[in-house]
Protein backbone atom coordinates (compact mmCIF):
# COMPACT_ATOMS: atom_id res chain seq x y z
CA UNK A 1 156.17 106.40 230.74
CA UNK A 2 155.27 106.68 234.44
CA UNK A 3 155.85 110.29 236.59
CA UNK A 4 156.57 110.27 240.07
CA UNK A 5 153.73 112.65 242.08
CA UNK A 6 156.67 115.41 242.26
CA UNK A 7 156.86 114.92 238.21
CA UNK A 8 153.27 114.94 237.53
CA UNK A 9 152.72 117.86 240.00
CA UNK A 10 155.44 119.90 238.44
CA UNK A 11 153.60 118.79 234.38
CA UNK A 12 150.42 120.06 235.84
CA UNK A 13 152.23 123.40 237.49
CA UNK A 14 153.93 124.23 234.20
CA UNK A 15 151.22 123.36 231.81
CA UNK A 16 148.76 126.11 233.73
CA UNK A 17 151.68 128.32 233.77
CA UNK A 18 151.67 128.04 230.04
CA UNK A 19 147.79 128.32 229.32
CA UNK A 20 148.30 131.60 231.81
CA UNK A 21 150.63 133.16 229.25
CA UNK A 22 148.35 132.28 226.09
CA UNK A 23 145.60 133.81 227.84
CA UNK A 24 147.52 137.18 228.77
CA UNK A 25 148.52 137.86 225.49
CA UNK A 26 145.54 137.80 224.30
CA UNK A 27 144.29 139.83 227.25
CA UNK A 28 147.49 142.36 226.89
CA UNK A 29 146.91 142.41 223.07
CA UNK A 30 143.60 143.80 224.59
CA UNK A 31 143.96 146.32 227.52
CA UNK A 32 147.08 145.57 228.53
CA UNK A 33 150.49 147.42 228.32
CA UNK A 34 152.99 147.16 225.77
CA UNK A 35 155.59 146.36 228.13
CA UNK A 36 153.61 143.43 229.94
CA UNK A 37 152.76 142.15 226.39
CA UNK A 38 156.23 142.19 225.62
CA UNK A 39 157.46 140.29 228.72
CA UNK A 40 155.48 137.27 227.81
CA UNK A 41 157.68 136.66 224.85
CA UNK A 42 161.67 135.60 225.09
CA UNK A 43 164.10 137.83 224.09
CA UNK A 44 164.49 136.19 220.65
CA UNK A 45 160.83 135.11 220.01
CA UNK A 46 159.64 134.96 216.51
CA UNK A 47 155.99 135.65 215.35
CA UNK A 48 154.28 135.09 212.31
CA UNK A 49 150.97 136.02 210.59
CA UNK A 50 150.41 135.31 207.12
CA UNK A 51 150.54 138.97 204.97
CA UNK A 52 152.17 140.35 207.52
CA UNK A 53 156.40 141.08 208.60
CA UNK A 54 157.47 138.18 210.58
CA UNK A 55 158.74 139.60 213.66
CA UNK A 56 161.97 138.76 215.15
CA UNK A 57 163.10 139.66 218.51
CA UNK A 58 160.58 141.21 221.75
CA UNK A 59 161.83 144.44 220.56
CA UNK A 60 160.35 144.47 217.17
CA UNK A 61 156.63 142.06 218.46
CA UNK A 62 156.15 145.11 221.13
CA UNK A 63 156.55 147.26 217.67
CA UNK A 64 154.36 145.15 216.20
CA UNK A 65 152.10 145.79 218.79
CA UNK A 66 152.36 149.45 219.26
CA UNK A 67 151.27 149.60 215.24
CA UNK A 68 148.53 148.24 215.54
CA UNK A 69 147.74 150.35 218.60
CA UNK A 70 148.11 153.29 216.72
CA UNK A 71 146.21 152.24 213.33
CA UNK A 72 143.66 151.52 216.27
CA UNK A 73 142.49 148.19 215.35
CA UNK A 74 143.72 146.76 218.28
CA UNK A 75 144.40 147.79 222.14
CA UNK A 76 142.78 149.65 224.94
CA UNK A 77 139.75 151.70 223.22
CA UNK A 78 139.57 150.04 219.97
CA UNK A 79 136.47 147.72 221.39
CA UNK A 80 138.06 144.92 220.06
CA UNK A 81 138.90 141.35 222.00
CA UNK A 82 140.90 138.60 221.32
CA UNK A 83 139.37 135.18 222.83
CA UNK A 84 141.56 132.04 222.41
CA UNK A 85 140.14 128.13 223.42
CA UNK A 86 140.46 124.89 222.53
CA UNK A 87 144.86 124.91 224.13
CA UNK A 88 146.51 121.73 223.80
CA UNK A 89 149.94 121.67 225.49
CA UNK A 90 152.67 119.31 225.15
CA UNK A 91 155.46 119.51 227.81
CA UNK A 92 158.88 118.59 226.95
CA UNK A 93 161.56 118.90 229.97
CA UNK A 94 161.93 123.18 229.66
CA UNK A 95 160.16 123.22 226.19
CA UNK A 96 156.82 123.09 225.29
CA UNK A 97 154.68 123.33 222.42
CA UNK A 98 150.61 124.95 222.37
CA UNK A 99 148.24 124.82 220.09
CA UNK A 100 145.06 126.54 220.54
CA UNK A 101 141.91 128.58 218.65
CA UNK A 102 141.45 132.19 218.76
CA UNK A 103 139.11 134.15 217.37
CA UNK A 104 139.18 137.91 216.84
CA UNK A 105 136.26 140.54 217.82
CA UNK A 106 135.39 144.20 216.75
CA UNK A 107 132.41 146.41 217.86
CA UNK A 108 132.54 145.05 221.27
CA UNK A 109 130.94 148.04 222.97
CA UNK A 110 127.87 147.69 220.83
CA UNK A 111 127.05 144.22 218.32
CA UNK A 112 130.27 142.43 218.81
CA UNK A 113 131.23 141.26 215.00
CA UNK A 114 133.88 138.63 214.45
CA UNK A 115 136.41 139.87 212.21
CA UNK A 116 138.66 136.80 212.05
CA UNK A 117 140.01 133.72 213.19
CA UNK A 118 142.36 130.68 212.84
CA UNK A 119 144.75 128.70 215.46
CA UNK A 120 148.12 129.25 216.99
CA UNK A 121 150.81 127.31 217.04
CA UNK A 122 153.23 127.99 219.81
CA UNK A 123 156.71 126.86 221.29
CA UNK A 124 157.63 127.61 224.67
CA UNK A 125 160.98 127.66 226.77
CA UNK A 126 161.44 127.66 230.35
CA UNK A 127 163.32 131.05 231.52
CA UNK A 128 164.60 132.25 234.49
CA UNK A 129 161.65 134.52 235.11
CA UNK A 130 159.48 131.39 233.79
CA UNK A 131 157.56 130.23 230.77
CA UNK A 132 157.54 132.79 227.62
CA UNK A 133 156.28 132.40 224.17
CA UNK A 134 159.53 131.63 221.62
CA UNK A 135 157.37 131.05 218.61
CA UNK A 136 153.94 131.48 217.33
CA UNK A 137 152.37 130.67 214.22
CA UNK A 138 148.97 132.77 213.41
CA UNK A 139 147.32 130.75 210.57
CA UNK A 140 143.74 132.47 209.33
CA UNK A 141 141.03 129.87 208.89
């Protein structure tokens, strides 16, 4: 298939745009707020983590979120970090899908010890207010 420049300009625009969001959710999931973390997701997102609820809506991932918060193993002050690499992006028109590494830190203020890690697997759609995460698949391993 050959892009025009415009095409290939606008692939390269949205595909950053993407890797932007997987990074601030991890950052957000970090030291950001709730409500940031939240807007990075579409209204009806679904996430999934194996032992765990699968959450349905932004409403109920921010909850998500805000548990874990307060059982304080993750969030501002838990000296924990999530750090995600190896993103592979595959654009479809206003769809997208990621795939990408992450691994997941504790004891960062002192001997940082990794706790656990696995890959994502993500969807994206193209909004009005731009790309958000629809879907995303935490496996462990």
């Amino acid at each position: 298939m050959i892009f025009s420049l415009e095409d290939r300009v606008r692939r390269v625009a949205d595909e950053l745009a993407i890797r932007n969001v997987i990074a601030l959710l991890a950052r957000y999931a970090d030291e950001g707020t709730l409500e940031d973390y939240g807007a990075l997701f579409a209204l009806d997102a679904c996430w999934e983590l194996p032992g765990a609820r699968i959450r349905k809506g932004r409403a109920d991932i921010v909850a998500g979120g805000a548990e874990r918060r307060a059982a304080g193993v993750a969030g501002p002050d838990t000296h924990t970090r999530h750090l995600v690499s190896t993103v592979s992006v595959a654009l479809d028109g206003d769809r997208a899908q990621a795939e990408s590494y992450w691994q997941f830190y504790a004891t960062t203020d002192s001997v940082p010890c990794l706790q656990s890690m696995g890959y994502y697997r993500d969807l994206f759609r193209l909004t009005a207010k731009g790309w958000r995460l629809h879907y995303r698949q935490v496996t462990l391993g």
